[in-house]
N, C-alpha and C. Protein backbone atom coordinates (compact mmCIF):
# COMPACT_ATOMS: atom_id res chain seq x y z
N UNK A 1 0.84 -1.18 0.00
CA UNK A 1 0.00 0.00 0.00
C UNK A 1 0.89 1.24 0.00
N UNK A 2 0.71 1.80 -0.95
CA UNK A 2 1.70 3.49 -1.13
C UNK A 2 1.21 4.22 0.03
N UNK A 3 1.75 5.01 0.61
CA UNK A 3 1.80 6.22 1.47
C UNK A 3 0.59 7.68 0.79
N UNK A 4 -0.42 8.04 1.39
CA UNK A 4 -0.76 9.05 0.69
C UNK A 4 0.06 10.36 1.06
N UNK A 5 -0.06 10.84 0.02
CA UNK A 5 0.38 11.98 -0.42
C UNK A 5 -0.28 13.13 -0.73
N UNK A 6 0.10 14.17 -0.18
CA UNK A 6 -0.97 15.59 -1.28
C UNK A 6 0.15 16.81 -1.36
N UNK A 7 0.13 17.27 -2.52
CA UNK A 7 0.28 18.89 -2.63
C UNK A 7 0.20 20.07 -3.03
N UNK A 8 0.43 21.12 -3.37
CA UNK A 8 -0.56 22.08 -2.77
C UNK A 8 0.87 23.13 -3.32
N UNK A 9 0.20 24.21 -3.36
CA UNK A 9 1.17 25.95 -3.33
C UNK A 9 0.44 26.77 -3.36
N UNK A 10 1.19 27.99 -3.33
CA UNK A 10 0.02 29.75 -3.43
C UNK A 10 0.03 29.46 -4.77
N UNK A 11 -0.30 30.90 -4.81
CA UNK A 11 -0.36 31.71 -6.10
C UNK A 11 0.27 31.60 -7.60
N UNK A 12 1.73 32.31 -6.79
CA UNK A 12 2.44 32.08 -7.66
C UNK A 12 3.60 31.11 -7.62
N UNK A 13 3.56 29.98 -6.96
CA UNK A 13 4.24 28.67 -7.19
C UNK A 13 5.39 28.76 -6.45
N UNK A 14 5.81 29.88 -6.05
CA UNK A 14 6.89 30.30 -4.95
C UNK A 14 7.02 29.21 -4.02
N UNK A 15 5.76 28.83 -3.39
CA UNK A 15 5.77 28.39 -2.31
C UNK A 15 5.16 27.11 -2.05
N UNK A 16 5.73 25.68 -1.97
CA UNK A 16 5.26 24.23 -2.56
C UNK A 16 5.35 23.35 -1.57
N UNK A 17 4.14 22.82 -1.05
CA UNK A 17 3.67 22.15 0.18
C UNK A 17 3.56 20.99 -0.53
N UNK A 18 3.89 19.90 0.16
CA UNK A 18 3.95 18.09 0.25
C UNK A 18 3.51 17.51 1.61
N UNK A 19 2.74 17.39 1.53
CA UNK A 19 1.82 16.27 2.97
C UNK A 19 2.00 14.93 3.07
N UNK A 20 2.56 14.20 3.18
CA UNK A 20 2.49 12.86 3.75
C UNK A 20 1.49 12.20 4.86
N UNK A 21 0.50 11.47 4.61
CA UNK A 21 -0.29 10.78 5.37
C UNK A 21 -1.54 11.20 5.17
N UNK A 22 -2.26 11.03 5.79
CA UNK A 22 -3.65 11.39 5.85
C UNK A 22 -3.66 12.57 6.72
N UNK A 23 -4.75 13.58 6.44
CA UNK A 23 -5.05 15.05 6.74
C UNK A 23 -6.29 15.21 7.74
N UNK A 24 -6.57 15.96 8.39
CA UNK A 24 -7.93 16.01 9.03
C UNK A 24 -9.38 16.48 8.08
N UNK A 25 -10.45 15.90 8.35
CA UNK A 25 -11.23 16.90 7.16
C UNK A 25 -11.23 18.47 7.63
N UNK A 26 -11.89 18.67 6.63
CA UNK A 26 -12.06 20.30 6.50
C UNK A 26 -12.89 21.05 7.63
N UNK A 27 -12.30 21.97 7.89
CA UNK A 27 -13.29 22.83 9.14
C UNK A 27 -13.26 24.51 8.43
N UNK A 28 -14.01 24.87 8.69
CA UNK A 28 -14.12 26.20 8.07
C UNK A 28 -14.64 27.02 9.56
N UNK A 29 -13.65 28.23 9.10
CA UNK A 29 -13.65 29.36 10.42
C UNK A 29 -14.42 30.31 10.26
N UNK A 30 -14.99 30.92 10.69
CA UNK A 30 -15.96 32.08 10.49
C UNK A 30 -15.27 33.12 10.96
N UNK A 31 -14.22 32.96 11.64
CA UNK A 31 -13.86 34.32 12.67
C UNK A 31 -13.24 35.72 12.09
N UNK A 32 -13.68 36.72 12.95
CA UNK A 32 -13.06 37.79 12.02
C UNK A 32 -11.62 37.79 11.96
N UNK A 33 -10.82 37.33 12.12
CA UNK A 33 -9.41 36.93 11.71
C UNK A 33 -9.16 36.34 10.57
N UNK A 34 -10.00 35.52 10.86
CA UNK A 34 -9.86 34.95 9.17
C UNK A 34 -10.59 35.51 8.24
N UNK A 35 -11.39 35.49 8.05
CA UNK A 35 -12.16 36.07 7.18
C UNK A 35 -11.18 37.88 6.86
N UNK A 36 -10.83 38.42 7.79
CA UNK A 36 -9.93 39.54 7.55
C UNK A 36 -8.64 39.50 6.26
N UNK A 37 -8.26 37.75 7.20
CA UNK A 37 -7.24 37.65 6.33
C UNK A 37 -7.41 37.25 4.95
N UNK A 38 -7.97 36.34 4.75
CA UNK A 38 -8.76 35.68 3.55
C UNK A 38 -9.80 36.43 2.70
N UNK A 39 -10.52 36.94 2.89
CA UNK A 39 -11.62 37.48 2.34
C UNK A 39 -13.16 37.47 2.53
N UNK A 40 -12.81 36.21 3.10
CA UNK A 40 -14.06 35.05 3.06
C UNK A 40 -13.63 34.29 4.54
N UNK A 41 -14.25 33.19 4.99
CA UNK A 41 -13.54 32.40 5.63
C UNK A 41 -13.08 31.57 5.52
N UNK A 42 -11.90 30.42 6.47
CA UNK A 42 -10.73 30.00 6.32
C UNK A 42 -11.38 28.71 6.34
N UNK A 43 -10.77 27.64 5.18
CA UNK A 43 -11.57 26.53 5.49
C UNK A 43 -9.87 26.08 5.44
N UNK A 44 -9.66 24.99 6.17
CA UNK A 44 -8.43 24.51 6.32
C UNK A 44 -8.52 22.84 6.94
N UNK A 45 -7.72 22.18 6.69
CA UNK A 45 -7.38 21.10 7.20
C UNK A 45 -6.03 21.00 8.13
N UNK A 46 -5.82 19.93 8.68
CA UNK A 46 -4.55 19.91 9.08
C UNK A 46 -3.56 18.78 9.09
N UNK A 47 -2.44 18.39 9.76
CA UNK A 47 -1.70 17.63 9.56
C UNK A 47 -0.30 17.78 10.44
N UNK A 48 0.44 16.70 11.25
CA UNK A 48 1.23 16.78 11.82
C UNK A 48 2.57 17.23 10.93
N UNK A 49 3.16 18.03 12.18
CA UNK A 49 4.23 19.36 11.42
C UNK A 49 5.44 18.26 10.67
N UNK A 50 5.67 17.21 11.59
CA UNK A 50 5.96 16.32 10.46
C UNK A 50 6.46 15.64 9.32
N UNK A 51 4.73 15.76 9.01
CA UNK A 51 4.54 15.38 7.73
C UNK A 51 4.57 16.20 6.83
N UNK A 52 4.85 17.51 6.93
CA UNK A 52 4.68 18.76 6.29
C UNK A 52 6.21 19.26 5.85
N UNK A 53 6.50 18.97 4.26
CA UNK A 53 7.46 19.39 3.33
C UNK A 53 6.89 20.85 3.05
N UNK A 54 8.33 21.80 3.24
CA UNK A 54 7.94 23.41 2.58
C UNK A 54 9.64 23.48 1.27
N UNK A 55 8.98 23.55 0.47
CA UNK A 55 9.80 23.81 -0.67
C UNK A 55 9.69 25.40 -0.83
N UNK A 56 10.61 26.68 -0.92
CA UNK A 56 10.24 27.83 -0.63
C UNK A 56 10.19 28.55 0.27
N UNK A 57 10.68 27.83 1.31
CA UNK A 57 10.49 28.52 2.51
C UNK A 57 10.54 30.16 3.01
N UNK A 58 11.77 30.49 2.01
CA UNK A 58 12.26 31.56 1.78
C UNK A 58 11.58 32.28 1.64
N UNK A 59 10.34 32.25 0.97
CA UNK A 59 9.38 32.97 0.96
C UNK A 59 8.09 32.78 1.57
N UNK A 60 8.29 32.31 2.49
CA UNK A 60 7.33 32.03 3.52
C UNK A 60 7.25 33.08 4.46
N UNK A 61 5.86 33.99 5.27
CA UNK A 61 6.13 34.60 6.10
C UNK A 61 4.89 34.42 7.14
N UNK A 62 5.89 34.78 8.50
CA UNK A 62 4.49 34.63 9.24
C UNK A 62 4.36 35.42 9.95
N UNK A 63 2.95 35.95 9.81
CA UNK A 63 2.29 37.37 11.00
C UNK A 63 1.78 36.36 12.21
N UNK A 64 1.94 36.90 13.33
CA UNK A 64 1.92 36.55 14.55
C UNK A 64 0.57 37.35 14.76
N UNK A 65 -0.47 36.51 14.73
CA UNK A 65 -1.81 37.00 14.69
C UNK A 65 -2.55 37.29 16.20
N UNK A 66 -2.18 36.63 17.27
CA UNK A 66 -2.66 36.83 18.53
C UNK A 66 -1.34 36.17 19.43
N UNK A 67 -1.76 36.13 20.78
CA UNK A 67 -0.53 35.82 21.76
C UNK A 67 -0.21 34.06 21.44
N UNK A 68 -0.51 33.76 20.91
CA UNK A 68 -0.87 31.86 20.78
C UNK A 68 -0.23 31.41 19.47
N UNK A 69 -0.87 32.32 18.42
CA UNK A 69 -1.03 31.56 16.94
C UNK A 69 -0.56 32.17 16.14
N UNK A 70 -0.26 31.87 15.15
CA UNK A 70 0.92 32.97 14.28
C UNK A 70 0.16 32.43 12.03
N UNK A 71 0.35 32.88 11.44
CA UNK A 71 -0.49 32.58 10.00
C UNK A 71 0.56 33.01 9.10
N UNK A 72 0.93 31.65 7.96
CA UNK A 72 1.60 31.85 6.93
C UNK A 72 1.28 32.02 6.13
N UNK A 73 2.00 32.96 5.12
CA UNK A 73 1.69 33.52 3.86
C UNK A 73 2.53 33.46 3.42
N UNK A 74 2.36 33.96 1.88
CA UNK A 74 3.34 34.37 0.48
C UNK A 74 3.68 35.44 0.47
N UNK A 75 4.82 35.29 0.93
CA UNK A 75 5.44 37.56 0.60
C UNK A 75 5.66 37.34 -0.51
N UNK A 76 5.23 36.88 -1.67
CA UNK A 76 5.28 37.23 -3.06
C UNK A 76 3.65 37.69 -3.54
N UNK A 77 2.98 36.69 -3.65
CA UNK A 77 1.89 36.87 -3.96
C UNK A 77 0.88 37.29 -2.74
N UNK A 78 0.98 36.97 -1.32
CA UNK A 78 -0.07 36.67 0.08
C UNK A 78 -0.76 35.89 -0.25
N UNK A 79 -0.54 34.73 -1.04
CA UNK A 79 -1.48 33.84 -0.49
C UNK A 79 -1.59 33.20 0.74
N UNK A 80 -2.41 32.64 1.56
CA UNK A 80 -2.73 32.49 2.69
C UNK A 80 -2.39 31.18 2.87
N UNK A 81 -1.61 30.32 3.48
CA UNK A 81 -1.65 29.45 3.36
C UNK A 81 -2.00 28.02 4.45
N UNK A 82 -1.22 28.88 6.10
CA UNK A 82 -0.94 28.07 7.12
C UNK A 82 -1.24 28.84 7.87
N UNK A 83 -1.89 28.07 9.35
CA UNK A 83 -2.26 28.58 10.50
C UNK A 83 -1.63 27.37 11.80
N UNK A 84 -1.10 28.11 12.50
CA UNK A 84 -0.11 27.35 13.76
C UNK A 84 -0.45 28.00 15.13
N UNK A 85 -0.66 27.27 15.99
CA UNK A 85 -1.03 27.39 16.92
C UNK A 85 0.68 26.71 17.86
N UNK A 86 1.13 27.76 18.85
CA UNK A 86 1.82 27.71 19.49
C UNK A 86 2.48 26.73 20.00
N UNK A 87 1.85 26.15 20.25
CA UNK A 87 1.75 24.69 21.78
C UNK A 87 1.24 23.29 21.08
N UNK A 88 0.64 23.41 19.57
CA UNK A 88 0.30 22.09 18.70
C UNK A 88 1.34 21.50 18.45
N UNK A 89 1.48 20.16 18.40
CA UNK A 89 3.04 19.65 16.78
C UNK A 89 2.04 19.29 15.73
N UNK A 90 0.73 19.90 15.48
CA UNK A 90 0.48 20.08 14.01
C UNK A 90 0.08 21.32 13.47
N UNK A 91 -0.16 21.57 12.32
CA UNK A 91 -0.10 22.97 11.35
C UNK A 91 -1.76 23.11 10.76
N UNK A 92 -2.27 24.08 10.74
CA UNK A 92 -3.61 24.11 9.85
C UNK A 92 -2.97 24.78 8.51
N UNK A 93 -3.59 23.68 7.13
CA UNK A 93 -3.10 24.10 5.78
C UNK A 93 -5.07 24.87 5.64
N UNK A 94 -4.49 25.52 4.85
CA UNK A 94 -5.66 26.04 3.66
C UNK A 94 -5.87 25.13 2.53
N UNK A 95 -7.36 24.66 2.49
CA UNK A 95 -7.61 23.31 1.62
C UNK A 95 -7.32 23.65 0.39
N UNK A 96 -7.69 25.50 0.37
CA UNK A 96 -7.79 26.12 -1.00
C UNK A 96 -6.30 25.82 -1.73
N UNK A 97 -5.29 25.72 -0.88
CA UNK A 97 -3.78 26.09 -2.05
C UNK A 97 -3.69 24.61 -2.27
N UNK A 98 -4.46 23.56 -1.41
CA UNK A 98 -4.12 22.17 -2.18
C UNK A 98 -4.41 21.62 -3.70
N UNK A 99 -3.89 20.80 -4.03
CA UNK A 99 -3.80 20.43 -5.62
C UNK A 99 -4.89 19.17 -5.41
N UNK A 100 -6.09 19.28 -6.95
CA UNK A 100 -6.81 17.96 -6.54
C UNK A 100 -6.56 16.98 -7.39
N UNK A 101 -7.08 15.69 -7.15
CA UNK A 101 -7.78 15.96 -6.16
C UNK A 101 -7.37 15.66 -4.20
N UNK A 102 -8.38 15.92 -3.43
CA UNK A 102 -7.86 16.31 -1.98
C UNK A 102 -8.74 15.09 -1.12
N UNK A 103 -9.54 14.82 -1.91
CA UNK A 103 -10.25 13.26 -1.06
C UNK A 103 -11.06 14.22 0.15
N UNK A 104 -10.69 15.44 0.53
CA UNK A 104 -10.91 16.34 1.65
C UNK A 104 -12.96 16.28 1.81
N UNK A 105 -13.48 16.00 3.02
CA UNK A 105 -14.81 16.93 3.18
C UNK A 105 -14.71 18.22 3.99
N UNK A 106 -15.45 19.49 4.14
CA UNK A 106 -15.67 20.16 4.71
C UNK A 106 -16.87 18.81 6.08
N UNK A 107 -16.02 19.01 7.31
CA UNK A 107 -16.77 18.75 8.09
C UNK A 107 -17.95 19.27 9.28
N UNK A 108 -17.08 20.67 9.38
CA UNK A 108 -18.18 21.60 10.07
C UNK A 108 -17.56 22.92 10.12
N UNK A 109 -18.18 23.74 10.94
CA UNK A 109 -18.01 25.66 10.97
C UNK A 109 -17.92 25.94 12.60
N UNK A 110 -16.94 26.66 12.51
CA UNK A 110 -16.57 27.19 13.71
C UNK A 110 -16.77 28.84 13.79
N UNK A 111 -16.63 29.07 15.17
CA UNK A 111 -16.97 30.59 15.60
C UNK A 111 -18.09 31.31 14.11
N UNK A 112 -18.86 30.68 14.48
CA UNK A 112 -20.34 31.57 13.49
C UNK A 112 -20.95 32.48 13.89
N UNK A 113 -20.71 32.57 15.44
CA UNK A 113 -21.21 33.89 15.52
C UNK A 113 -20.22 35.07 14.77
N UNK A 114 -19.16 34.97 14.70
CA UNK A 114 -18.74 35.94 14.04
C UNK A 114 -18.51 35.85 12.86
N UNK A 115 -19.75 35.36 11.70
CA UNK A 115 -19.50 35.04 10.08
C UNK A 115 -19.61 36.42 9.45
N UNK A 116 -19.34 36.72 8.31
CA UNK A 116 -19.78 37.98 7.61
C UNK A 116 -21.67 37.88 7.44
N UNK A 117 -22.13 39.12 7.26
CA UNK A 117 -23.54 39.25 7.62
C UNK A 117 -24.00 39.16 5.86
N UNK A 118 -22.81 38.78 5.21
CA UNK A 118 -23.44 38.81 3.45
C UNK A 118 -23.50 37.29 2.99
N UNK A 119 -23.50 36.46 4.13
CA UNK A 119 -23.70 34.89 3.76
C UNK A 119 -24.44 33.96 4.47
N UNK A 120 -24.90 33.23 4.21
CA UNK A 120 -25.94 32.40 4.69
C UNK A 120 -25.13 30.37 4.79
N UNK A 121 -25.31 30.13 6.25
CA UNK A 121 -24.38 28.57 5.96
C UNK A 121 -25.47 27.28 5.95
N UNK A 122 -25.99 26.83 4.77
CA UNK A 122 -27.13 26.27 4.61
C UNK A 122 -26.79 24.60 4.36
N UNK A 123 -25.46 24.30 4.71
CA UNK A 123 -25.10 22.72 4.40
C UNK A 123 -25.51 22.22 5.73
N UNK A 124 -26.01 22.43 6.55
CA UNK A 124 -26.61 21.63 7.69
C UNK A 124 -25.16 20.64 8.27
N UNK A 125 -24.02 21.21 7.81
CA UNK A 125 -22.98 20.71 9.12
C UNK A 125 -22.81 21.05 10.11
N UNK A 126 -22.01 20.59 11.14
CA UNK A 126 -22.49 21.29 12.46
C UNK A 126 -22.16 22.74 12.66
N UNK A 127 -22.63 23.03 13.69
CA UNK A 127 -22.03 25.04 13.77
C UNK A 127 -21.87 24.99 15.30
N UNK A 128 -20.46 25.66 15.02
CA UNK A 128 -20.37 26.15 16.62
C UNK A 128 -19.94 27.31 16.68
């Protein structure tokens, strides 16, 4: 049995993610952090740090978003890519920069009370 595999980059290719193993499904964030950063909100998966190849690093950057958690991007393009939490040994990827296919489901929504007021979340996954 082969090893799964997935990967993934921003924008502009600068920056080239390789996953080894299996990923968590998808959770999507509502919070105004993300959604600040993103546009929209953050739907992301994750995966032990690991298993996580960065080709590019160099152009990897990370804003230190609150006292805890810190969010990687593309100082070339900003694409959004990674979210790390301090005290984890795993990484939240953005499902969006993965390459498909991703086998991935969106499994549920977090912090909804703070969603943007121009969307409606009508897939009946859970909400918290």
């Amino acid at each position: 049995m082969s090893e799964e595999i997935h990967t993934g980059s921003c924008l502009c290719g600068r920056i080239r993610l390789r996953i080894s193993g299996p990923m968590r499904a998808v959770v999507a964030c509502h919070c105004g952090q993300c959604r600040k950063q993103t546009g929209h909100y953050y739907a992301a998966t994750n995966a032990p740090d690991g298993a996580i190849e960065i080709e590019g690093r160099e152009h990897l950057k990370w804003f230190q978003s609150s006292e805890e958690a810190k969010r990687g991007f593309c100082a070339e393009c900003g694409s959004a890519l990674l979210w790390k939490h301090d005290k984890d040994d795993f990484t939240s990827i953005l499902a969006g920069c993965l390459d498909k296919p991703t086998g991935l489901r969106l499994e549920k929504h977090i912090f909804v009370a703070d969603k943007g007021d121009y969307y409606d979340i009508t897939d009946g996954l859970p909400q918290s």
